[in-house]
C-alpha atoms as a PDB file:
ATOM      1  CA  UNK A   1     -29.643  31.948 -77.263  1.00  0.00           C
ATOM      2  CA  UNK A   2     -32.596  31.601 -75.425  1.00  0.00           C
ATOM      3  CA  UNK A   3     -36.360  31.926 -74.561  1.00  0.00           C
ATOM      4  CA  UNK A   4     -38.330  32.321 -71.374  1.00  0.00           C
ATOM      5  CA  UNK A   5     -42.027  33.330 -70.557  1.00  0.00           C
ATOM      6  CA  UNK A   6     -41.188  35.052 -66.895  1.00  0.00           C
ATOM      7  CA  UNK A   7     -42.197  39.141 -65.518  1.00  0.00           C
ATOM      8  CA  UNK A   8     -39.991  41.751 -66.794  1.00  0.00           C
ATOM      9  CA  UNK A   9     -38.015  42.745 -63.997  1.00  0.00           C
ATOM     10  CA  UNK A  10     -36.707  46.632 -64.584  1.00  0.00           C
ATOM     11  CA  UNK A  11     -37.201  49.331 -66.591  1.00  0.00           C
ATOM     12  CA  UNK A  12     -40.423  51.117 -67.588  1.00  0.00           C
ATOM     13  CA  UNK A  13     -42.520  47.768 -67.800  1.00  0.00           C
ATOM     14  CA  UNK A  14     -41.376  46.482 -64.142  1.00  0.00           C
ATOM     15  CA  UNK A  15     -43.840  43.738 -63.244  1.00  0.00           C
ATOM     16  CA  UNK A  16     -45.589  42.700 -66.535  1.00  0.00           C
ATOM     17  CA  UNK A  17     -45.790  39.023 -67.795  1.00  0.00           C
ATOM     18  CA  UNK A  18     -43.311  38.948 -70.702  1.00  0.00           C
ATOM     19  CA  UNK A  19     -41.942  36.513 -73.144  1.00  0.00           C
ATOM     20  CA  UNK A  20     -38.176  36.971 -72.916  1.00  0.00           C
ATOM     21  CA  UNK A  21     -36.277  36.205 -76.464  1.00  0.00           C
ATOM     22  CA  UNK A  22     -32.368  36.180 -76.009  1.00  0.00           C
ATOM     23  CA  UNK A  23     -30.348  36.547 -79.074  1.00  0.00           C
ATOM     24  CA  UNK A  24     -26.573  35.720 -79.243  1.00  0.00           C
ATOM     25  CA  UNK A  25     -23.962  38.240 -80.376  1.00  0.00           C
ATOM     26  CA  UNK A  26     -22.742  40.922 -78.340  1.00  0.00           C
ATOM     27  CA  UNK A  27     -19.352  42.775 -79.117  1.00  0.00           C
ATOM     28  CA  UNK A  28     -19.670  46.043 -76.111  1.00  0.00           C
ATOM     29  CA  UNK A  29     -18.029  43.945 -73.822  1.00  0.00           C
ATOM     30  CA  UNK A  30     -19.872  45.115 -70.701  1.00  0.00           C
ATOM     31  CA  UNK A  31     -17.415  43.547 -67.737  1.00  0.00           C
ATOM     32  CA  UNK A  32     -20.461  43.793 -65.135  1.00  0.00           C
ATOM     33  CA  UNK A  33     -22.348  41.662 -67.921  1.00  0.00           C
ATOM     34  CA  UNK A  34     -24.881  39.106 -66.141  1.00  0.00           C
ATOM     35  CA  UNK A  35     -25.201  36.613 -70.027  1.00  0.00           C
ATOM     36  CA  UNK A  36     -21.962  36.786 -70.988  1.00  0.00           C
ATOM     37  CA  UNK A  37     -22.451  33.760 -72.350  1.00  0.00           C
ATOM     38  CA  UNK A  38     -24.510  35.384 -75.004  1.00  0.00           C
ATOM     39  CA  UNK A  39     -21.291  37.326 -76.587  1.00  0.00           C
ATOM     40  CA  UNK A  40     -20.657  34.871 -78.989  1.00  0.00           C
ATOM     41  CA  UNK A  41     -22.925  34.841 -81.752  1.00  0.00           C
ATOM     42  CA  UNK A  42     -22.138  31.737 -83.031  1.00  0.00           C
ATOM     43  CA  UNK A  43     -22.316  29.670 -79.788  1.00  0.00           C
ATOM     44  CA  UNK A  44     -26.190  29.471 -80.094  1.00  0.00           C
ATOM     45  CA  UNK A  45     -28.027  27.183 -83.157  1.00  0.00           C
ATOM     46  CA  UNK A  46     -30.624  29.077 -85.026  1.00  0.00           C
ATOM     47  CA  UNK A  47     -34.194  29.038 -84.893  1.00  0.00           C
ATOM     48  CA  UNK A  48     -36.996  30.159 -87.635  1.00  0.00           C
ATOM     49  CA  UNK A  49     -39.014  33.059 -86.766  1.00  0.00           C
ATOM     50  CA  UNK A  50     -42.053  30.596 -87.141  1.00  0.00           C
ATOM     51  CA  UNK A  51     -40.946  28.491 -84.154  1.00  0.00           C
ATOM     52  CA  UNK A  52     -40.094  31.874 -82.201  1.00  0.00           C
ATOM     53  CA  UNK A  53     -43.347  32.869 -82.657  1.00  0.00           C
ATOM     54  CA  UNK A  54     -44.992  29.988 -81.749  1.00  0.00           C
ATOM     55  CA  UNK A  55     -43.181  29.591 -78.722  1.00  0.00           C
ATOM     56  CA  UNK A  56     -44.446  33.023 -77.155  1.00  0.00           C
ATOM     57  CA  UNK A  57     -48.196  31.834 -78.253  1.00  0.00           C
ATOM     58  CA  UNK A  58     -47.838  28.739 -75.739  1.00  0.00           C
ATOM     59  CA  UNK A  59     -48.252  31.861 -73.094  1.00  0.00           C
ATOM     60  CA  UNK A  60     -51.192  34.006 -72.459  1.00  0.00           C
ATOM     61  CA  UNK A  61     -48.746  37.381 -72.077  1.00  0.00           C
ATOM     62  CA  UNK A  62     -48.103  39.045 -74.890  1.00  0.00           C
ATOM     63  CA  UNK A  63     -45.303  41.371 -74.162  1.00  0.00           C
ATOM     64  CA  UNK A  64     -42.528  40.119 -76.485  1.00  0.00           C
ATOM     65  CA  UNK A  65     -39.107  41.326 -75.176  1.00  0.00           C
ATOM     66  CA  UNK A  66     -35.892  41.240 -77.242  1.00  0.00           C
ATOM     67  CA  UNK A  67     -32.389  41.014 -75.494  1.00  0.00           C
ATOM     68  CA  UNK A  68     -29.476  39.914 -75.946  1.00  0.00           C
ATOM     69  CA  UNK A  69     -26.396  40.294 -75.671  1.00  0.00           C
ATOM     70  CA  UNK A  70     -27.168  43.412 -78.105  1.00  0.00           C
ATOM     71  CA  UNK A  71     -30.329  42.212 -80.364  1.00  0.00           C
ATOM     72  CA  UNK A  72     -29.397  44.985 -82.991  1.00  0.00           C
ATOM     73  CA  UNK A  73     -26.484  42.969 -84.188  1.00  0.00           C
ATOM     74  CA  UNK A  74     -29.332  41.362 -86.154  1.00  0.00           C
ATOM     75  CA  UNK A  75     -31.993  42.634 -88.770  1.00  0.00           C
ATOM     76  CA  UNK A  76     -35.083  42.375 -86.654  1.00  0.00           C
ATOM     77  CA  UNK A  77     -37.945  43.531 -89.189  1.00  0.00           C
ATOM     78  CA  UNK A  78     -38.890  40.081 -89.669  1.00  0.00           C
ATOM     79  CA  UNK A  79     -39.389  38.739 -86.014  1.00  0.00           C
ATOM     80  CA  UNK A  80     -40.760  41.512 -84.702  1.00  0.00           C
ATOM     81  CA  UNK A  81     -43.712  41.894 -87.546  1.00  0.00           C
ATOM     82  CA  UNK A  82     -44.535  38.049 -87.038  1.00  0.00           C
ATOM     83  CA  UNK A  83     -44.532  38.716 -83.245  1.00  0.00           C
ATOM     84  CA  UNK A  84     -46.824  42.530 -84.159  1.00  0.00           C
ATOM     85  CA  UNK A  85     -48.660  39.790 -86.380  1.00  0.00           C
ATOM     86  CA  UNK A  86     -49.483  37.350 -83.959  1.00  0.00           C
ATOM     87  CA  UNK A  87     -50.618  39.973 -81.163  1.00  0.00           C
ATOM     88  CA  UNK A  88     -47.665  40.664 -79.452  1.00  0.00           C
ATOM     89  CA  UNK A  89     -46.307  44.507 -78.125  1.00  0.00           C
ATOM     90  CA  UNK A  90     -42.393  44.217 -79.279  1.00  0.00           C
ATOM     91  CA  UNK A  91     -40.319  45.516 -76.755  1.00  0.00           C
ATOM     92  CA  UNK A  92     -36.524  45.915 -76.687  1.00  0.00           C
ATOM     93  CA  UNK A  93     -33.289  46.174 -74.731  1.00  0.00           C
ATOM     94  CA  UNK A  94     -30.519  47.733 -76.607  1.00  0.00           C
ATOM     95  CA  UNK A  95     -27.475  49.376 -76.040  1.00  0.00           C
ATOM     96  CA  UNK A  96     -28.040  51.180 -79.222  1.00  0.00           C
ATOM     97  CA  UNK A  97     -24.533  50.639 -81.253  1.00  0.00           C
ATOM     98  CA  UNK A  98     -26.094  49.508 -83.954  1.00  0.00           C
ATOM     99  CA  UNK A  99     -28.655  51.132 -86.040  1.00  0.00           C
ATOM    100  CA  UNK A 100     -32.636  50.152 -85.307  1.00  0.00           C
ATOM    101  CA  UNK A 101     -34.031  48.072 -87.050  1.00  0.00           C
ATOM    102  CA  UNK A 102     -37.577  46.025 -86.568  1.00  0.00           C
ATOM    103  CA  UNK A 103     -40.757  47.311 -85.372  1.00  0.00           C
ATOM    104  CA  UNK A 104     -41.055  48.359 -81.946  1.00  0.00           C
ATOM    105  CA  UNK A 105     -43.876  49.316 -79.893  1.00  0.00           C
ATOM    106  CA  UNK A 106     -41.094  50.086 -76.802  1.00  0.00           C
ATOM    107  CA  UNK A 107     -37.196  50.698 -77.092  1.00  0.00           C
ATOM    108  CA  UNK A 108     -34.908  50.790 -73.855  1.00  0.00           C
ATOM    109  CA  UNK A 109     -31.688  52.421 -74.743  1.00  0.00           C
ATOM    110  CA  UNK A 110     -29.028  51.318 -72.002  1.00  0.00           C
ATOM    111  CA  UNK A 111     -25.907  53.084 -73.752  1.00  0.00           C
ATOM    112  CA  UNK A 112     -22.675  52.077 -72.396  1.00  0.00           C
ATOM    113  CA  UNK A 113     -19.702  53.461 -71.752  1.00  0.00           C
ATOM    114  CA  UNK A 114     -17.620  50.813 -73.732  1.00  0.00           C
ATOM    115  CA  UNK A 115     -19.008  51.457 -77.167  1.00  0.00           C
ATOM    116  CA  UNK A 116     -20.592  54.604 -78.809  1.00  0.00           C
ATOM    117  CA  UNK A 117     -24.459  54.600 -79.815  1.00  0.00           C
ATOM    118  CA  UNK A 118     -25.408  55.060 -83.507  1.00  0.00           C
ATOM    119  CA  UNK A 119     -26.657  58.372 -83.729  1.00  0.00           C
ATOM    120  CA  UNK A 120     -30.721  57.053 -84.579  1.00  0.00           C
ATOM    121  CA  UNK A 121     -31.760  55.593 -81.394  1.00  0.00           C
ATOM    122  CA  UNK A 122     -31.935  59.157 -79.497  1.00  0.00           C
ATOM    123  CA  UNK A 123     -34.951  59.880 -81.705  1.00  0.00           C
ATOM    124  CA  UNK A 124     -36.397  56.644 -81.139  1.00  0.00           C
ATOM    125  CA  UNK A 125     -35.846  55.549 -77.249  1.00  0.00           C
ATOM    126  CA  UNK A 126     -39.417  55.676 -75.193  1.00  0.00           C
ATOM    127  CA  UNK A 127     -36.501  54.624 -72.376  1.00  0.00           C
ATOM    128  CA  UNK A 128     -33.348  55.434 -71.435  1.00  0.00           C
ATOM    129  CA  UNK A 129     -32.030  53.326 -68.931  1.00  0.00           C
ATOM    130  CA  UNK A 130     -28.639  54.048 -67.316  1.00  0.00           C
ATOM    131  CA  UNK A 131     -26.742  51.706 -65.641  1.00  0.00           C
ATOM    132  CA  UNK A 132     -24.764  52.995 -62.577  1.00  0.00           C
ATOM    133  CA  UNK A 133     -21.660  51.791 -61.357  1.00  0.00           C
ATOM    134  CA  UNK A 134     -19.640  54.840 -60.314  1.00  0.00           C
ATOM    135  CA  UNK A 135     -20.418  58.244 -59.325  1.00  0.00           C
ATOM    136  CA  UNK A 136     -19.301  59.655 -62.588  1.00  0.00           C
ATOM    137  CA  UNK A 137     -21.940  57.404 -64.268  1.00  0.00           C
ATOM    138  CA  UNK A 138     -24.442  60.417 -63.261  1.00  0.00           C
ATOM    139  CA  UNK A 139     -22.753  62.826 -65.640  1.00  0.00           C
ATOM    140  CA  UNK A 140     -22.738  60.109 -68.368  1.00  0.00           C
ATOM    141  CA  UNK A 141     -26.849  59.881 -68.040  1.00  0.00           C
ATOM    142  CA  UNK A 142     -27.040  63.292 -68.487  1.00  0.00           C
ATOM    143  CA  UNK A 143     -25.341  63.592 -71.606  1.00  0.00           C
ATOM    144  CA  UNK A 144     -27.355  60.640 -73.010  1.00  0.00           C
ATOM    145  CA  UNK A 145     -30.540  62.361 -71.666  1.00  0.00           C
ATOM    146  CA  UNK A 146     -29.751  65.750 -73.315  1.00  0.00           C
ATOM    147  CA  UNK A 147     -30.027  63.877 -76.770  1.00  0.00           C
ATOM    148  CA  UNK A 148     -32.917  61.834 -76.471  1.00  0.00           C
ATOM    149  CA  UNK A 149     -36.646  63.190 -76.964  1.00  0.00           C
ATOM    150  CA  UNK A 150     -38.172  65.077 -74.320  1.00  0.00           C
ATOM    151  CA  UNK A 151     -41.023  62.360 -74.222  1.00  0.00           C
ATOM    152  CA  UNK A 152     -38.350  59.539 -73.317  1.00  0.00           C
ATOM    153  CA  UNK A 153     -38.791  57.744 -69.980  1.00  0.00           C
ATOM    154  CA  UNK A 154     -35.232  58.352 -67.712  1.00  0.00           C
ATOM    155  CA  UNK A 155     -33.914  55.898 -65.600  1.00  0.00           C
ATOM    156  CA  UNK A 156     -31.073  55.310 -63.146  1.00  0.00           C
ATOM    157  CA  UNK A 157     -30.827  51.808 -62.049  1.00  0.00           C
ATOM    158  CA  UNK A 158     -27.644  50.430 -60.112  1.00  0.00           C
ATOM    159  CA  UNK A 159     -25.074  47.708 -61.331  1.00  0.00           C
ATOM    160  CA  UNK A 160     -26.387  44.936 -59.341  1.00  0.00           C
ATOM    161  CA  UNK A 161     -22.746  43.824 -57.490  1.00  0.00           C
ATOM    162  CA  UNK A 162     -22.307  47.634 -56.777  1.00  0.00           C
ATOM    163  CA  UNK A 163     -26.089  48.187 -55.357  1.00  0.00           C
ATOM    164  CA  UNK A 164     -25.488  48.999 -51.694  1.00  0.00           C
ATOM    165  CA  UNK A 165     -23.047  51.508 -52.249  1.00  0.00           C
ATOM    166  CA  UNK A 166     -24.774  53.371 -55.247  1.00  0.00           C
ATOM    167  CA  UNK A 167     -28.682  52.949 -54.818  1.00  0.00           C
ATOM    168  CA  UNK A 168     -28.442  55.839 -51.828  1.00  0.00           C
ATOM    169  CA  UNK A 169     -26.417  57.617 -54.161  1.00  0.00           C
ATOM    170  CA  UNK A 170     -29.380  57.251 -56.880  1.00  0.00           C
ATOM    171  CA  UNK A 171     -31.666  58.031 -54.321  1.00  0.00           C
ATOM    172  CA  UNK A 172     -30.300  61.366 -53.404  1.00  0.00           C
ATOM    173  CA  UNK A 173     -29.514  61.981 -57.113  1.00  0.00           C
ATOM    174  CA  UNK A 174     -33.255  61.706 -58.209  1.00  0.00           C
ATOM    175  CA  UNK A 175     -34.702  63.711 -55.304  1.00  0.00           C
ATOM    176  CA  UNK A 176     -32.360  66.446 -56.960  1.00  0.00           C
ATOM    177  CA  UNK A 177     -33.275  65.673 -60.156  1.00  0.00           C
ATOM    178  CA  UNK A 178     -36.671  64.771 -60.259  1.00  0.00           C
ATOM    179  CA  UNK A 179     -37.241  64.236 -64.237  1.00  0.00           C
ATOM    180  CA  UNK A 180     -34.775  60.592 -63.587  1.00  0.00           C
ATOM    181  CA  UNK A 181     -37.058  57.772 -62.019  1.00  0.00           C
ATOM    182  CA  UNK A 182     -34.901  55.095 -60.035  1.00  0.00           C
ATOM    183  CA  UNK A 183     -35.180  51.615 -61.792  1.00  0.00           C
ATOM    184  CA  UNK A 184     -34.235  48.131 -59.559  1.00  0.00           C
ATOM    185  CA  UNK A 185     -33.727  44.400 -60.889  1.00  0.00           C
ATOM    186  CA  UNK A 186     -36.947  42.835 -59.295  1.00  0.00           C
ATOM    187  CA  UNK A 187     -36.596  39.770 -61.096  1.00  0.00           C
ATOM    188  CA  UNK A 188     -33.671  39.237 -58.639  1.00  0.00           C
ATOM    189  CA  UNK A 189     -34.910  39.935 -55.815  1.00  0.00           C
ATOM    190  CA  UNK A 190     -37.905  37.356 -56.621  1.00  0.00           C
ATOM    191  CA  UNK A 191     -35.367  35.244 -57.694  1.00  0.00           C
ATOM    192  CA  UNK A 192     -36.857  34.577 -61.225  1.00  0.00           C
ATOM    193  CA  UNK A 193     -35.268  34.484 -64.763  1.00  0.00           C
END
């Protein structure tokens, strides 16, 4: 869909110059969705993992992130050993429906509540990143962080419409729980991509 050398904005990475590589095709249906332009996986033309490539190497970062929409819809083994190839970390954002494919130095599992992970990305998250827009959203991180390795990163990071009301709720939340970290959308609040 689309390409972008900007910082990553949330999650683990927060901060870090990264070469943002949007692919079209989405089917969770996330209503809070910020791309939803990105659902339909034939709205975008196709590009060869060649000219992917080279467009990260016109940056000096190289943090390659995958998004979508949900990037698993596609085989990824290709892209992301050209990107390994070329000297890039591959880092992704999935909801996890689909199973994992592609080589992955980082995985952020965001599961949703709209469609059920496939049962291998629990082993394989370094992340799990949980979106929260209601209170009950607490007890759905905690079922998704029961399943994932004890190693994975936990976050809790507030639907961005919803933020005043539930980042004091996070807050409070994490000081009780103190294995969850509390994850924010900088890039907005810098106003960036």
């Amino acid at each position: 869909m689309e390409s972008f050398y900007t910082l990553q904005g949330e999650g683990f990475h927060n901060g870090k110059a990264a070469y943002f590589i949007r692919l079209g095709g989405c089917e969770v249906g996330c209503h809070w969705c910020d791309v939803k332009e990105s659902w339909d996986v034939n709205a975008h033309p196709s590009f060869a993992v060649t000219e992917i490539v080279d467009g990260a190497l016109a940056y000096p970062g190289r943090l390659a992130v995958i998004t979508g929409g949900e990037p698993l819809m596609h085989d990824l083994a290709e892209l992301t050993s050209a990107l390994q190839e070329a000297g890039f970390q591959t880092n992704i954002e999935t909801s996890g429906v689909y199973p994992v494919t592609g080589s992955w130095d980082w995985i952020c599992f965001s599961p949703k509540k709209f469609k059920e992970p496939h049962s291998d990305i629990y082993d394989k998250a370094s992340e799990l990143k949980v979106i929260v827009y209601n209170k009950s959203d607490f007890a759905f991180a905690e079922e998704h962080a029961a399943r994932v390795s004890a190693d994975c990163v936990l976050l809790l990071q507030p639907e961005w419409s919803r933020q005043d009301l539930m980042l004091p709720e996070i807050i409070e939340y994490v000081k009780d729980n103190p294995k969850w970290r509390v994850s924010l959308q900088t890039h907005k609040y810098m106003q960036i991509p």
